[in-house]
C-alpha atoms as a PDB file:
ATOM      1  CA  UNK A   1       0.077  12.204   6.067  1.00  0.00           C
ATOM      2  CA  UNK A   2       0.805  14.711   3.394  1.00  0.00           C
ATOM      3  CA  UNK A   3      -0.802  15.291   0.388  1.00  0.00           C
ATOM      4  CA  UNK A   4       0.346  17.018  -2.985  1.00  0.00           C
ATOM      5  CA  UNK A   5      -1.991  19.841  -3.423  1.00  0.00           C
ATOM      6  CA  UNK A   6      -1.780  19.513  -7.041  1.00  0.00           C
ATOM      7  CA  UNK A   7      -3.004  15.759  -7.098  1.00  0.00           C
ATOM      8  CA  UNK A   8      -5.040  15.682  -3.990  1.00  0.00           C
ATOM      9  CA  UNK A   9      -6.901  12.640  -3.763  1.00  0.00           C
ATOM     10  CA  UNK A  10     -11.036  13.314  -3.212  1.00  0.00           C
ATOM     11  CA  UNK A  11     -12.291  13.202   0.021  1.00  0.00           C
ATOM     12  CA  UNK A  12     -13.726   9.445  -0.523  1.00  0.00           C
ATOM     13  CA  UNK A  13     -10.417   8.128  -1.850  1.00  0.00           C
ATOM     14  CA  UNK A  14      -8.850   9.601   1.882  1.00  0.00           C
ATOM     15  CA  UNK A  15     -11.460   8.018   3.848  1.00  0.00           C
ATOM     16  CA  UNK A  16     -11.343   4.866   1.988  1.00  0.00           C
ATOM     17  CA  UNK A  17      -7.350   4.385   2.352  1.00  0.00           C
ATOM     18  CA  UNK A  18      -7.213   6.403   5.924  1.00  0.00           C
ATOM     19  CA  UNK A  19     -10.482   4.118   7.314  1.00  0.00           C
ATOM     20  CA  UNK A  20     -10.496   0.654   5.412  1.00  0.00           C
ATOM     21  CA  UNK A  21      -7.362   0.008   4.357  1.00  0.00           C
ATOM     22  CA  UNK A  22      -4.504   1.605   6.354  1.00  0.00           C
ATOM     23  CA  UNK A  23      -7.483   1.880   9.327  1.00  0.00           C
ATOM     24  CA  UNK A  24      -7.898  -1.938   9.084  1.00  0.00           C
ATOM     25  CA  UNK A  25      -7.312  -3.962  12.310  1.00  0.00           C
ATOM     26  CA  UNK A  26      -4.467  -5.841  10.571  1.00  0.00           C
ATOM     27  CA  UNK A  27      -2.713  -2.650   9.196  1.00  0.00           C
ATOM     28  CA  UNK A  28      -3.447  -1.587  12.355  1.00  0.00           C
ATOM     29  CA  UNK A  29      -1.329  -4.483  14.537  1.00  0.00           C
ATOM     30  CA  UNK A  30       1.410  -3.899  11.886  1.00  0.00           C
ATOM     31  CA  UNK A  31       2.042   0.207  12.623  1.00  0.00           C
ATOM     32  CA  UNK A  32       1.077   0.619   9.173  1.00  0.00           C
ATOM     33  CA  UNK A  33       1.333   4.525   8.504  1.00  0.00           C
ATOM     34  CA  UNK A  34       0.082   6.267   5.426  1.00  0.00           C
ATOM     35  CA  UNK A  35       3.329   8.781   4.852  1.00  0.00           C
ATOM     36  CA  UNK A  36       1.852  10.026   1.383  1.00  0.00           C
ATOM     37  CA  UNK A  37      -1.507   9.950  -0.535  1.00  0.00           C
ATOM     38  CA  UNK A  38      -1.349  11.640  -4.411  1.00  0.00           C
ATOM     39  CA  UNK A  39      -4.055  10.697  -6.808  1.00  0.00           C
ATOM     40  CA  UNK A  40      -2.265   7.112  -8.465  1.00  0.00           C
ATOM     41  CA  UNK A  41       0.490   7.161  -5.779  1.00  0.00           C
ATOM     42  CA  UNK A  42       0.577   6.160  -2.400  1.00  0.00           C
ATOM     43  CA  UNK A  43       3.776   5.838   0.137  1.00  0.00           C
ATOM     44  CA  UNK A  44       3.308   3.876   3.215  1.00  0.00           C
ATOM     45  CA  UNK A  45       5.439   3.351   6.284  1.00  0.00           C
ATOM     46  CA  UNK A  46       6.214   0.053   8.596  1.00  0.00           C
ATOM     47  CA  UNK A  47       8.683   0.375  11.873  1.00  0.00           C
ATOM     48  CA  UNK A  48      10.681  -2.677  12.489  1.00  0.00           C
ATOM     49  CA  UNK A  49       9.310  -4.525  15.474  1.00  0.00           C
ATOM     50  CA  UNK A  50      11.168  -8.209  16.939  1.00  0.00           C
ATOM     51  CA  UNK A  51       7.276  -9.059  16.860  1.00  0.00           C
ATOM     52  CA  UNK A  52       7.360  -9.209  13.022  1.00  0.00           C
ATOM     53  CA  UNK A  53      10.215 -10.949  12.543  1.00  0.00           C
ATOM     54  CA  UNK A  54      10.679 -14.832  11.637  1.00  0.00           C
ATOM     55  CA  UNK A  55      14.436 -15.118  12.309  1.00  0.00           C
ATOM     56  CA  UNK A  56      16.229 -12.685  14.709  1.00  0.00           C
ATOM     57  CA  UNK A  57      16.693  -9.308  12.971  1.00  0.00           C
ATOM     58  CA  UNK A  58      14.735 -10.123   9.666  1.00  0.00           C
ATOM     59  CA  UNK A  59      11.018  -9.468   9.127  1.00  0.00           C
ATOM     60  CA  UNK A  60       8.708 -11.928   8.120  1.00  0.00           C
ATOM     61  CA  UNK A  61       8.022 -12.171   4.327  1.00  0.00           C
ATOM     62  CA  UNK A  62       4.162 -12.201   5.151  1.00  0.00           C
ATOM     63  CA  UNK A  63       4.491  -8.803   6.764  1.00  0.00           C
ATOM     64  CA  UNK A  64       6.154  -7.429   3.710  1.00  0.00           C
ATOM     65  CA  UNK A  65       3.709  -9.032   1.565  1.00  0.00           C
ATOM     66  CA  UNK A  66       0.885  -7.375   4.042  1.00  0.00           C
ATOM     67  CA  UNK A  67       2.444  -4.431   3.572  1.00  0.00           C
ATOM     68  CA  UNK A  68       2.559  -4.468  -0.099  1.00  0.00           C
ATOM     69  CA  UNK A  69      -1.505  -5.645  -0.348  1.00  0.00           C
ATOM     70  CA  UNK A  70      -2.393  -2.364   1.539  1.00  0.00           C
ATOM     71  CA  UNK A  71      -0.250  -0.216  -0.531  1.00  0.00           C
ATOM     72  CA  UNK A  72      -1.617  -1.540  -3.718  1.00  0.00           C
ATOM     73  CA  UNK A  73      -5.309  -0.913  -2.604  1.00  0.00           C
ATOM     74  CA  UNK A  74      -4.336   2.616  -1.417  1.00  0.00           C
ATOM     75  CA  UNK A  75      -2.886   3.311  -4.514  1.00  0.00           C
ATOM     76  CA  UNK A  76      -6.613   2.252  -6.077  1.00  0.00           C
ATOM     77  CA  UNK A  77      -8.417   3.826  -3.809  1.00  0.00           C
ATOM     78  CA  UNK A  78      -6.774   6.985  -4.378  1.00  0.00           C
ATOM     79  CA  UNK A  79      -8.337   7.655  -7.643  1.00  0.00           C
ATOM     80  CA  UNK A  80     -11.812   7.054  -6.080  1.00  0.00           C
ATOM     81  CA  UNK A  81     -14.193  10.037  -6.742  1.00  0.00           C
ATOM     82  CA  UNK A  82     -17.883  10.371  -5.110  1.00  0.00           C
ATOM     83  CA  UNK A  83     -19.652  10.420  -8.169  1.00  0.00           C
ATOM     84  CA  UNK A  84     -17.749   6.518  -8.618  1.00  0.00           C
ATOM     85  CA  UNK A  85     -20.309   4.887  -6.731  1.00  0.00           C
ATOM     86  CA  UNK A  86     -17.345   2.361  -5.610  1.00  0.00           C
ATOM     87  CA  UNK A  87     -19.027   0.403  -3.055  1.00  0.00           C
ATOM     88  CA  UNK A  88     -15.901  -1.806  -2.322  1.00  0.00           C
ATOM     89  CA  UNK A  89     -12.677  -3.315  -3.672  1.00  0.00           C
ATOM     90  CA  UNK A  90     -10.311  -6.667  -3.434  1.00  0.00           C
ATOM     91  CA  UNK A  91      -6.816  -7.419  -4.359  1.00  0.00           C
ATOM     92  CA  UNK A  92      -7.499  -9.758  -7.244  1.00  0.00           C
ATOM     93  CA  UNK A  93      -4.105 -10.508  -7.859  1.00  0.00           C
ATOM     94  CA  UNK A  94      -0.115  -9.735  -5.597  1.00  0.00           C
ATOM     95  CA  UNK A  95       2.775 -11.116  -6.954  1.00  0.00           C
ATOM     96  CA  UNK A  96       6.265 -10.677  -5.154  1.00  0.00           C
ATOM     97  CA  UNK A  97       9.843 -10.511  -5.457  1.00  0.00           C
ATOM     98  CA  UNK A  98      11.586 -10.715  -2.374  1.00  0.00           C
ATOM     99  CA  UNK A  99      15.063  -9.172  -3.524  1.00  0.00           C
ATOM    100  CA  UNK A 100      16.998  -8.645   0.244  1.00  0.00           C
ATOM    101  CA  UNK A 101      15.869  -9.526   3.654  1.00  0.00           C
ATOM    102  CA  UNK A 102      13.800  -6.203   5.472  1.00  0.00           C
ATOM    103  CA  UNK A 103      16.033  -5.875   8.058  1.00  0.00           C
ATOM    104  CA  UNK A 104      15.117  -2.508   8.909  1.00  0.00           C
ATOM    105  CA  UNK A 105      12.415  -0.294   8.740  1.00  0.00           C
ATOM    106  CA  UNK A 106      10.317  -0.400   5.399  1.00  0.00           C
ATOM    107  CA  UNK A 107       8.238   2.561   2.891  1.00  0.00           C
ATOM    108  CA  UNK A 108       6.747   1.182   0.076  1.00  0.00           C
ATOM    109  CA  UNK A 109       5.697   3.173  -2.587  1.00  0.00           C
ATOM    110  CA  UNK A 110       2.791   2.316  -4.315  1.00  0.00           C
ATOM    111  CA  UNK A 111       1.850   3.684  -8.239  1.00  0.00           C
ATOM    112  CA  UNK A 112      -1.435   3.073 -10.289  1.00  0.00           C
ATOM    113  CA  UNK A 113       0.091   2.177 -14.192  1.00  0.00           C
ATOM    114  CA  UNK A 114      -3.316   1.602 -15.519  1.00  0.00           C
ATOM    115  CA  UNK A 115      -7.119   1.856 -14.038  1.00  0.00           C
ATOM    116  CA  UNK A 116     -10.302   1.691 -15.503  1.00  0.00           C
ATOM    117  CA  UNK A 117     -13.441   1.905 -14.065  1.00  0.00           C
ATOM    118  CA  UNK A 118     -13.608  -1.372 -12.489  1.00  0.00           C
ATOM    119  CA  UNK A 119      -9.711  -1.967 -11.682  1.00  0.00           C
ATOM    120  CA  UNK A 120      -6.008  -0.949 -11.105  1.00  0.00           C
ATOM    121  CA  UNK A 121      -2.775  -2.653 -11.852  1.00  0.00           C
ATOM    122  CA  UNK A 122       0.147  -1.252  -9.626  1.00  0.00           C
ATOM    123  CA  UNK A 123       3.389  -1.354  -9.415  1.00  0.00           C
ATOM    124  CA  UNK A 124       5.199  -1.246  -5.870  1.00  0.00           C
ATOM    125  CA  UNK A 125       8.093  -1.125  -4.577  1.00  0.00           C
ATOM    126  CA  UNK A 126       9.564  -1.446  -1.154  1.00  0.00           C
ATOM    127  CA  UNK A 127      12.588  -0.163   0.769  1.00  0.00           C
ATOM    128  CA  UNK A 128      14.376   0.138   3.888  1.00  0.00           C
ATOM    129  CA  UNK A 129      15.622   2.431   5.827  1.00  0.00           C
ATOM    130  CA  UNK A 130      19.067   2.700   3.848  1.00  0.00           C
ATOM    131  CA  UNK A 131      16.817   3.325   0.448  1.00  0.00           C
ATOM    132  CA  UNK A 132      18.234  -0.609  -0.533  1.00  0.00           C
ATOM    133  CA  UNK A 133      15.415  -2.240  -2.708  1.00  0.00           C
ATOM    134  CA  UNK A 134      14.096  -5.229  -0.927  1.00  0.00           C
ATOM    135  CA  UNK A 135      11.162  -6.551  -3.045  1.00  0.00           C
ATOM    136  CA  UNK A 136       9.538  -5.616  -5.775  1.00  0.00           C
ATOM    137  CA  UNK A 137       5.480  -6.317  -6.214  1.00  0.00           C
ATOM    138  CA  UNK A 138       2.348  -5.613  -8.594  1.00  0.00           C
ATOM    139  CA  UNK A 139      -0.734  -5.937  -7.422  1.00  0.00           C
ATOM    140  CA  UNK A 140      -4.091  -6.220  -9.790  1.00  0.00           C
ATOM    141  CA  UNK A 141      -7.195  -4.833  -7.752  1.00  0.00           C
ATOM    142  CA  UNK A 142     -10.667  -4.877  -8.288  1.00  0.00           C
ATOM    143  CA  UNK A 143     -13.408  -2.040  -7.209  1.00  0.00           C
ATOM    144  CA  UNK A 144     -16.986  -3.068  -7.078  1.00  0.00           C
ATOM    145  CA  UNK A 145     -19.907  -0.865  -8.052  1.00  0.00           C
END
């Protein structure tokens, strides 16, 4: 993972996207990677796997859309500070637009457009492995105090 020294995330908003979210078991069992964590800006990574698929050679919209959930809670957890007292968090709302079919490898990138204490709203975007646009996404999440 790297991380822009200029918008570093705090050490709670790393262990909560490196541990929770990207750490989950189901990010896990995807080969979710975190590529790049920047306070209000996150950029994932998912290798394509025949496993994922739901025709030959095309990945399986719910993988994409898995994909896109952790993104958008990485992206809100990467504003966390300690003195937040953020105790947890949900994706309140994901909507998608599928725009090609992810027949490659995928990064999503992930960017906070407006937070507030007790929420995000992101927008996302997702790619493969040629840079071609293959859905679009914003996700609404909530943080709990």
């Amino acid at each position: 993972m790297s991380v822009s020294e200029s918008a570093a995330p705090d050490g709670v908003a790393r262990d909560w996207i490196e541990g929770v979210l990207a750490g989950s078991p189901v990010a896990r069992s995807l080969g979710i990677e975190v590529l790049e964590v920047r306070v209000d800006r996150v950029r994932l990574g998912l290798a394509f796997r025949d496993d994922l698929t739901t025709v030959p050679g095309v990945l399986h919209g719910g993988v994409v859309a898995t994909l896109i959930d952790v993104a958008g809670a990485s992206a809100s957890a990467s504003g966390l500070t300690a003195g937040d007292g953020a105790t947890g968090g949900a994706t309140s709302h994901l909507s998608v637009a599928y725009l090609a079919p992810a027949t490659s490898s995928l990064t999503v990138a992930a960017t906070v457009r407006h937070r507030t204490r007790s929420g995000t709203h992101a927008e996302v975007e997702v790619r493969d492995a040629e840079e071609r646009l293959v859905a679009t996404a914003t996700v609404t999440s909530r943080v709990f105090h």
